[in-house]
Protein backbone atom coordinates (compact mmCIF):
# COMPACT_ATOMS: atom_id res chain seq x y z
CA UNK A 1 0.09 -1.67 -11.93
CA UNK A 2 3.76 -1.47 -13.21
CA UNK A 3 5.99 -0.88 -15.87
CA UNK A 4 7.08 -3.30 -18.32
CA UNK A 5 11.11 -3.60 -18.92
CA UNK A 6 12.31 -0.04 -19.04
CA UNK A 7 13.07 2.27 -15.85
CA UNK A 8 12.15 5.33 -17.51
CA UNK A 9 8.71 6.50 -19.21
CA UNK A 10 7.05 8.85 -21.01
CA UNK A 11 5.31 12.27 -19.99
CA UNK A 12 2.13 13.53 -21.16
CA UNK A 13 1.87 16.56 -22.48
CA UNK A 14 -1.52 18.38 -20.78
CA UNK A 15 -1.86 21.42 -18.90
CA UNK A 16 -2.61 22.48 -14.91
CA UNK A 17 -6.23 23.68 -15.26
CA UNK A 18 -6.83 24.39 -11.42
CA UNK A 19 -4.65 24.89 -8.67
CA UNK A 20 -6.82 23.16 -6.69
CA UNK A 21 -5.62 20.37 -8.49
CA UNK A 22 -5.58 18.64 -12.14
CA UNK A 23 -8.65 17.69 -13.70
CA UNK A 24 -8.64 13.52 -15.42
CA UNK A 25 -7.42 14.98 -18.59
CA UNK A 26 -4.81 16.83 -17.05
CA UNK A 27 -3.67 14.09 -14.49
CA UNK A 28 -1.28 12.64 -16.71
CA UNK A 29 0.62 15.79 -17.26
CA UNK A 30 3.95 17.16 -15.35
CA UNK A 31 2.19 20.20 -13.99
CA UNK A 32 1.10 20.51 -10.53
CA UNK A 33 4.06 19.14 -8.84
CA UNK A 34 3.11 15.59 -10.73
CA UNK A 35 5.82 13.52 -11.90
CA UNK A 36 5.43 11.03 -14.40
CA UNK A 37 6.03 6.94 -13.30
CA UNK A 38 4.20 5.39 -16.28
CA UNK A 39 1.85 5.59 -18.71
CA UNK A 40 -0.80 2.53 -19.13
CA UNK A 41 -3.23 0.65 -17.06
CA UNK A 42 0.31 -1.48 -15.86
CA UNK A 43 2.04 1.35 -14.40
CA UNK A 44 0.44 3.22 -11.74
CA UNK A 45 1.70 3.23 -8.36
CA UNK A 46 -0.78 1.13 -5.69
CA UNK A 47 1.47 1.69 -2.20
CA UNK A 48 4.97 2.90 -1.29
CA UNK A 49 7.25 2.63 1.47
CA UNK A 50 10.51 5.16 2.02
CA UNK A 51 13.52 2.81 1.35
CA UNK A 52 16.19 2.19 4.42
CA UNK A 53 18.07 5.80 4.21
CA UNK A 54 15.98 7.03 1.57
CA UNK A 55 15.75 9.98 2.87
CA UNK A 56 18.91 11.75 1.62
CA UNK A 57 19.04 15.73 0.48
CA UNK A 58 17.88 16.26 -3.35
CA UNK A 59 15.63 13.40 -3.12
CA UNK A 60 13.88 10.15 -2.38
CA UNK A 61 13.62 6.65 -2.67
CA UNK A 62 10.97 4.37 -2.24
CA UNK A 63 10.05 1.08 -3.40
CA UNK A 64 6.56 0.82 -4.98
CA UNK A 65 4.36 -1.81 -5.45
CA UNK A 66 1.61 -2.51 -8.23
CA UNK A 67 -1.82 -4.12 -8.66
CA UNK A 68 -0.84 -6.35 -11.26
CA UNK A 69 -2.39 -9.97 -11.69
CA UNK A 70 -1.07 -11.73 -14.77
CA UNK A 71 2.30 -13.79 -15.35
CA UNK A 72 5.26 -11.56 -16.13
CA UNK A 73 3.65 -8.26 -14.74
CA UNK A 74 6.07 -6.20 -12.64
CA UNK A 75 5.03 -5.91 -8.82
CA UNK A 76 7.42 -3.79 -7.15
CA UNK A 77 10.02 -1.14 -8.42
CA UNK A 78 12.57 1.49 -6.59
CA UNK A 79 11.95 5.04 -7.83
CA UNK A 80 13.50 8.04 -7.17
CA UNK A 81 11.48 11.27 -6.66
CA UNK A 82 13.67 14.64 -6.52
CA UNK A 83 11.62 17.48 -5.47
CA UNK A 84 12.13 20.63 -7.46
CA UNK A 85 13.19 18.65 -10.45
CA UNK A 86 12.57 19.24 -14.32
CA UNK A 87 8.23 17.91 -13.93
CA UNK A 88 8.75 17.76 -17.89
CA UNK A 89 11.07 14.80 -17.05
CA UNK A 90 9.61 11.54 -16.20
CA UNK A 91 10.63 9.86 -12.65
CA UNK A 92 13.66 7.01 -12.26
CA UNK A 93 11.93 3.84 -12.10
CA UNK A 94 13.78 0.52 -11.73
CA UNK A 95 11.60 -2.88 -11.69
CA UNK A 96 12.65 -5.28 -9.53
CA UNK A 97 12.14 -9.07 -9.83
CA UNK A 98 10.11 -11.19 -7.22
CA UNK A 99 12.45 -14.69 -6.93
CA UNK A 100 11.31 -18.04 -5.63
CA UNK A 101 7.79 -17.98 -5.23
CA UNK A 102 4.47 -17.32 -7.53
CA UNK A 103 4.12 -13.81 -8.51
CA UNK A 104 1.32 -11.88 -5.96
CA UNK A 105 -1.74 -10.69 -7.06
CA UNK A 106 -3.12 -7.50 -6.62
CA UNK A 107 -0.63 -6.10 -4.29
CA UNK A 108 -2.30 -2.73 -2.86
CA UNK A 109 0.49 -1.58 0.35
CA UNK A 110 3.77 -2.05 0.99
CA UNK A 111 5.47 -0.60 4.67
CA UNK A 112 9.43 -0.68 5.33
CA UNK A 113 9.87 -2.89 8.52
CA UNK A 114 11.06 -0.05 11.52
CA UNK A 115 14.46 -1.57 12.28
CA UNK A 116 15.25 -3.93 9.84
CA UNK A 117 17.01 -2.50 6.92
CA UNK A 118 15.48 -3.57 3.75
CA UNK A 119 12.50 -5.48 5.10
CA UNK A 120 8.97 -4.86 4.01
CA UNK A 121 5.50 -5.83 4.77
CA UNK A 122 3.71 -5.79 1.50
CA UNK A 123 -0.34 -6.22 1.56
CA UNK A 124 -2.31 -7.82 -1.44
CA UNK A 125 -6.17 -6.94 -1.60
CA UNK A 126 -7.40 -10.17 -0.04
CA UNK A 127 -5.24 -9.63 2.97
CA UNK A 128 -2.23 -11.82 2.55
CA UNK A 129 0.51 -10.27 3.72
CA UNK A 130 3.86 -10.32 2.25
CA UNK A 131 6.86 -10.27 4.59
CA UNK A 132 10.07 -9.11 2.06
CA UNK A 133 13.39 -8.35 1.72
CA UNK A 134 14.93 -6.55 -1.17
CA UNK A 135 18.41 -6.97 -2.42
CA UNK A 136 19.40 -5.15 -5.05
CA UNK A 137 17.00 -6.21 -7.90
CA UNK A 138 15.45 -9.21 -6.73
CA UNK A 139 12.31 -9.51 -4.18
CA UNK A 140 13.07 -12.78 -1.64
CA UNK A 141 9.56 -13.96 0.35
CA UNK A 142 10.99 -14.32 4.25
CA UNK A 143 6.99 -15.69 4.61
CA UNK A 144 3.46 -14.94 4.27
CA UNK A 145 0.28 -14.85 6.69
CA UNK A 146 -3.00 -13.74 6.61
CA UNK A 147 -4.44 -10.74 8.12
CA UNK A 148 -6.20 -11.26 11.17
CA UNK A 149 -10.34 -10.33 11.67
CA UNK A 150 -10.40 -10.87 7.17
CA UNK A 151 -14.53 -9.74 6.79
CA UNK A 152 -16.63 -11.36 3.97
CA UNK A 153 -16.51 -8.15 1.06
CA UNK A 154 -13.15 -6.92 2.48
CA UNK A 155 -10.92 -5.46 -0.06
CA UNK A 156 -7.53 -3.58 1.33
CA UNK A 157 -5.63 -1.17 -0.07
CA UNK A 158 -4.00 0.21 3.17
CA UNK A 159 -1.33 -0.91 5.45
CA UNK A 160 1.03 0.79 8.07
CA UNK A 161 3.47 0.27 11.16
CA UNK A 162 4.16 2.16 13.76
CA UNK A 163 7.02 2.14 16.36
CA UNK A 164 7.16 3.63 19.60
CA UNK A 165 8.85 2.60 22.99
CA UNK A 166 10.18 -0.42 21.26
CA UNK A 167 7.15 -1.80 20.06
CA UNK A 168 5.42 -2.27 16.76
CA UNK A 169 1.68 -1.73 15.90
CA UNK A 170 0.35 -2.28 12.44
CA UNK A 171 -2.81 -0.55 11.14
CA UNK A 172 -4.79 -1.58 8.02
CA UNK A 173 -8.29 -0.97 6.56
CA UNK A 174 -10.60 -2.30 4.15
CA UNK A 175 -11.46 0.49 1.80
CA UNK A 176 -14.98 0.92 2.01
CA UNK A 177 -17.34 1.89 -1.23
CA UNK A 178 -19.76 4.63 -1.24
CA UNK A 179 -22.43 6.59 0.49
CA UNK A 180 -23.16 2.86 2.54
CA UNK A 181 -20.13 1.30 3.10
CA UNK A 182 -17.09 3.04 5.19
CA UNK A 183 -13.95 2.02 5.39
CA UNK A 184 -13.53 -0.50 8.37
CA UNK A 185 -9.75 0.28 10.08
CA UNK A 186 -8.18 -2.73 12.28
CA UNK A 187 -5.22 -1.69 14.44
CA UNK A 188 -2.96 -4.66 16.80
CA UNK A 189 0.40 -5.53 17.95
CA UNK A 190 2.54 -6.17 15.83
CA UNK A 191 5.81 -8.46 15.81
CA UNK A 192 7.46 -11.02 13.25
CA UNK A 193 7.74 -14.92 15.11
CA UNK A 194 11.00 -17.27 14.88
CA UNK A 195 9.64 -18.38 11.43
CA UNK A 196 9.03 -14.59 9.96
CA UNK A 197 5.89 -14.83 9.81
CA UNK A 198 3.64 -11.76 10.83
CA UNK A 199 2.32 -12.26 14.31
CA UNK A 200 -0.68 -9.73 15.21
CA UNK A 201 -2.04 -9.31 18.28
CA UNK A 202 -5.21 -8.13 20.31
CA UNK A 203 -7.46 -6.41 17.16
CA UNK A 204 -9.23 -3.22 17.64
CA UNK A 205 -11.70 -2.12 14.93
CA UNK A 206 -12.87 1.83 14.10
CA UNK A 207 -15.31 3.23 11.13
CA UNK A 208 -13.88 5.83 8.44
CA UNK A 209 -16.06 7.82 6.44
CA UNK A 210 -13.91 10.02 4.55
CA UNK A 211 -16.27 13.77 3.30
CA UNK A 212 -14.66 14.13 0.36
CA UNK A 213 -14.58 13.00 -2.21
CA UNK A 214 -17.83 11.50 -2.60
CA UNK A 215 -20.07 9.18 -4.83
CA UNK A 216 -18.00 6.09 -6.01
CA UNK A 217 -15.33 6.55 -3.19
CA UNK A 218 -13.40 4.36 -1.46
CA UNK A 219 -12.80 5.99 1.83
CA UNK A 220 -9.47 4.59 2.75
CA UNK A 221 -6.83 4.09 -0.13
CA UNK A 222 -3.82 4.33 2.04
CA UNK A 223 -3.34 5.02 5.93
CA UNK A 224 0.43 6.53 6.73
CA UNK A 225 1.07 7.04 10.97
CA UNK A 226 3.60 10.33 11.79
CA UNK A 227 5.98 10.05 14.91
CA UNK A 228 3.49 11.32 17.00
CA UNK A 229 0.77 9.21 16.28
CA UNK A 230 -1.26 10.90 14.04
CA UNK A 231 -3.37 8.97 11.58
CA UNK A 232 -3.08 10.05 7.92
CA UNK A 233 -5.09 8.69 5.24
CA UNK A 234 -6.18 9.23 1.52
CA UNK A 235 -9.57 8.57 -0.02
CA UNK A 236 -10.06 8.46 -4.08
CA UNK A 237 -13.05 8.28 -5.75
CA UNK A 238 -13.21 5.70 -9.16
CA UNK A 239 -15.81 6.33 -11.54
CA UNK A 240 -13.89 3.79 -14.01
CA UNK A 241 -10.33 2.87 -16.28
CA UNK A 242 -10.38 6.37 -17.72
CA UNK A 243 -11.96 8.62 -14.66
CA UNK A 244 -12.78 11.18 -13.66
CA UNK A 245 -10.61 10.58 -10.51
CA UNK A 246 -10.24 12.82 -7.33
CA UNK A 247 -8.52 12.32 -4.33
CA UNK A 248 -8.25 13.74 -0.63
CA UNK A 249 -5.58 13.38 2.59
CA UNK A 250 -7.68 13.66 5.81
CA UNK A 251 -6.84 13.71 9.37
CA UNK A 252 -8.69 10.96 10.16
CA UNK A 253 -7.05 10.44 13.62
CA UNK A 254 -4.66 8.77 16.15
CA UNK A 255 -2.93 5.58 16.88
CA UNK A 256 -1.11 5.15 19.94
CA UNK A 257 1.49 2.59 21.41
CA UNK A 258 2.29 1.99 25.54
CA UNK A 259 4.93 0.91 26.66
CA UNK A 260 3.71 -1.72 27.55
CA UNK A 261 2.58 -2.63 23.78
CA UNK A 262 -1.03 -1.99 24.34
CA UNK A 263 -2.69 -0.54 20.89
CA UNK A 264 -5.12 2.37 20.57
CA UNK A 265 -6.91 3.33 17.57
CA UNK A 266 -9.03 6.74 17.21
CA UNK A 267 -10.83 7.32 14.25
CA UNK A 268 -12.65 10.76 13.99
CA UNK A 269 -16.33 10.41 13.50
CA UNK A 270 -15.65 14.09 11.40
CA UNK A 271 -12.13 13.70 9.52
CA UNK A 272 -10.86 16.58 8.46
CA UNK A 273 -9.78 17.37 4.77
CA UNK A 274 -6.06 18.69 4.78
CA UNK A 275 -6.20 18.79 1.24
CA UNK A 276 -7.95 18.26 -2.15
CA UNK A 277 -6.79 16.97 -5.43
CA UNK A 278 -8.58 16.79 -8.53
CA UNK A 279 -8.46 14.65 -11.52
CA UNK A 280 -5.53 11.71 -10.04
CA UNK A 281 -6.86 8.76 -7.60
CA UNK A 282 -3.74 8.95 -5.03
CA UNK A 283 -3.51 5.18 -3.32
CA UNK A 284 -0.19 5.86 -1.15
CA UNK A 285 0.64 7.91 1.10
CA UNK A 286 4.11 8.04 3.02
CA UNK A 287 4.65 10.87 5.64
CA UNK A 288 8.31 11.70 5.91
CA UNK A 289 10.00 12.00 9.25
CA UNK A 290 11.81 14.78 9.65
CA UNK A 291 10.68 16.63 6.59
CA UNK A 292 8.26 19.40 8.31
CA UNK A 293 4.95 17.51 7.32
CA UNK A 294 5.58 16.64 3.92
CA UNK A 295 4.64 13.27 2.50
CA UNK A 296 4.94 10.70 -0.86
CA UNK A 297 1.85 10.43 -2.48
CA UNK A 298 1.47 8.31 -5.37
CA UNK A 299 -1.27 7.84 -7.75
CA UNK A 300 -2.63 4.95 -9.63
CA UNK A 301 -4.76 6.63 -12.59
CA UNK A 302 -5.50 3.35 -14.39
CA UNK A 303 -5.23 3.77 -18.45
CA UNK A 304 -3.68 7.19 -17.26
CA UNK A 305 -0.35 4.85 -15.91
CA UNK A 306 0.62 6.84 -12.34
CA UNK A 307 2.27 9.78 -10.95
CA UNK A 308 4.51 10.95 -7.81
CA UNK A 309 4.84 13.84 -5.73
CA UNK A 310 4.89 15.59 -2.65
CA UNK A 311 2.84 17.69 -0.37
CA UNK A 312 2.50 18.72 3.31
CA UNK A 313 -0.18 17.13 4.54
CA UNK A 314 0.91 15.36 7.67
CA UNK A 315 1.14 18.53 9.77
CA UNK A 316 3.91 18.38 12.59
């Protein structure tokens, strides 16, 4: 959900009413560490991916993408989020424009490529995935693929790579819904062919069921992967357009690489709940290298708009 032609917007004005976390009709205000990225149903943030040296001191900057569906709705943006800053203050958000091909619908994760500066792997609900490169303002398609293993009822929201000994693995789930349906995690190789189109390889499937929050939750509503391998992901629950909303990160597990490329996903049959937060549906999650544990959550609070911050949740 995005913004519609300006790069800044407008705060709420509600109070921090727990410090567990904000309740819905507090989520749209600057307390709590929440920073302000828009305002309406178009605006909220649906994944996020560190941009190539984004990581600078004072600040970071990500590119974002949204859940819009209709003509002339904004997909992606760059924003800046500078921890420590004025919360009163809305966050710097700059649309950018998707050239040569029809818009995407329903974009839910985006991932920078490890390696190639400016590249992105962007996921849309279905599972088409995006393959991107960002230049300046404007979006350019390299290509676009389908997931592998696609399920009848699947709907994604999560996507992630992971880089060790010279080798990529990707990680994505379908987000589950409810008490009887958990969130269904694929991990595989992971490599871009001659044409740039995603190549996966061998699939391995795991079950998520986050414990908290619970009745209308989806269990998986972003999956970020630390150096080490740990396996980081938020659940949200989504009782509707105006909430109640509440959100959790869990340790939900691990994801390894060989050297010789060979993927291994571990889900915990018991995830535990690093944290709780009330009254904002967070759908990204970006641990920071480097940073001690922190990560970039985002939050898409429908009519609410969406919201940025940080937190360490992503352990060391």
């Amino acid at each position: 959900m995005f913004l519609r032609t300006t790069t800044t917007v407008l705060t709420a004005t509600a109070a921090l009413l727990s410090a567990g976390g904000l309740t819905a009709s507090a989520a749209h205000a600057p307390g709590g560490g929440w920073q302000k990225v828009g305002d309406d149903i178009k605006s909220g943030i649906s994944g996020l991916a560190v941009t190539s040296g984004g990581l600078r001191q004072g600040g970071t900057d990500a590119v974002v993408v949204r859940d819009n569906k209709k003509p002339g709705e904004n997909r992606l943006a760059r924003l800046t989020h500078a921890p420590g800053a004025d919360r009163s203050a809305p966050a710097s958000v700059e649309p950018l424009t998707w050239k040569g091909t029809a818009a995407p619908i329903d974009l839910e994760a985006i991932e920078a490529v490890p390696g190639a500066r400016d590249e992105y792997v962007a996921l849309a609900s279905r599972g088409l995935v995006y393959h991107l490169k960002v230049t300046g303002p404007d979006i350019q398609v390299l290509d676009t693929s389908p997931l592998p293993a696609i399920a009848d009822g699947d709907d994604y929201e999560s996507f992630a790579l992971t880089s060790r000994h010279g080798k990529l693995a990707a990680v994505w789930a379908d987000r589950g819904a409810g008490e009887k349906r958990p969130a269904t995690l694929r991990a595989a190789p992971f490599s871009f062919n001659k044409y740039g189109e995603a190549d996966f390889g061998p699939v391995t499937t795991a079950r998520l069921r986050a414990p908290w929050p619970t009745g209308d939750v989806r269990h998986a509503s972003d999956i970020s992967v630390t150096p080490s391998g740990r396996l980081v992901t938020s659940s949200a629950s989504d009782a509707g357009d105006d909430g109640p909303f509440a959100s959790a990160v869990l340790n939900a597990g691990e994801l390894t690489v060989s050297r010789s490329g060979k993927v291994r996903l571990s889900v915990s049959k018991s995830p535990e709940v690093v944290r709780k937060f009330k009254g904002v549906k967070i759908e990204a999650v970006e641990c920071l290298p480097g940073s001690g544990g922190k990560a970039l959550l985002g939050t898409d609070d429908e009519n609410a708009g969406g919201s940025v911050n940080s937190a360490s949740v992503c352990g060391r």
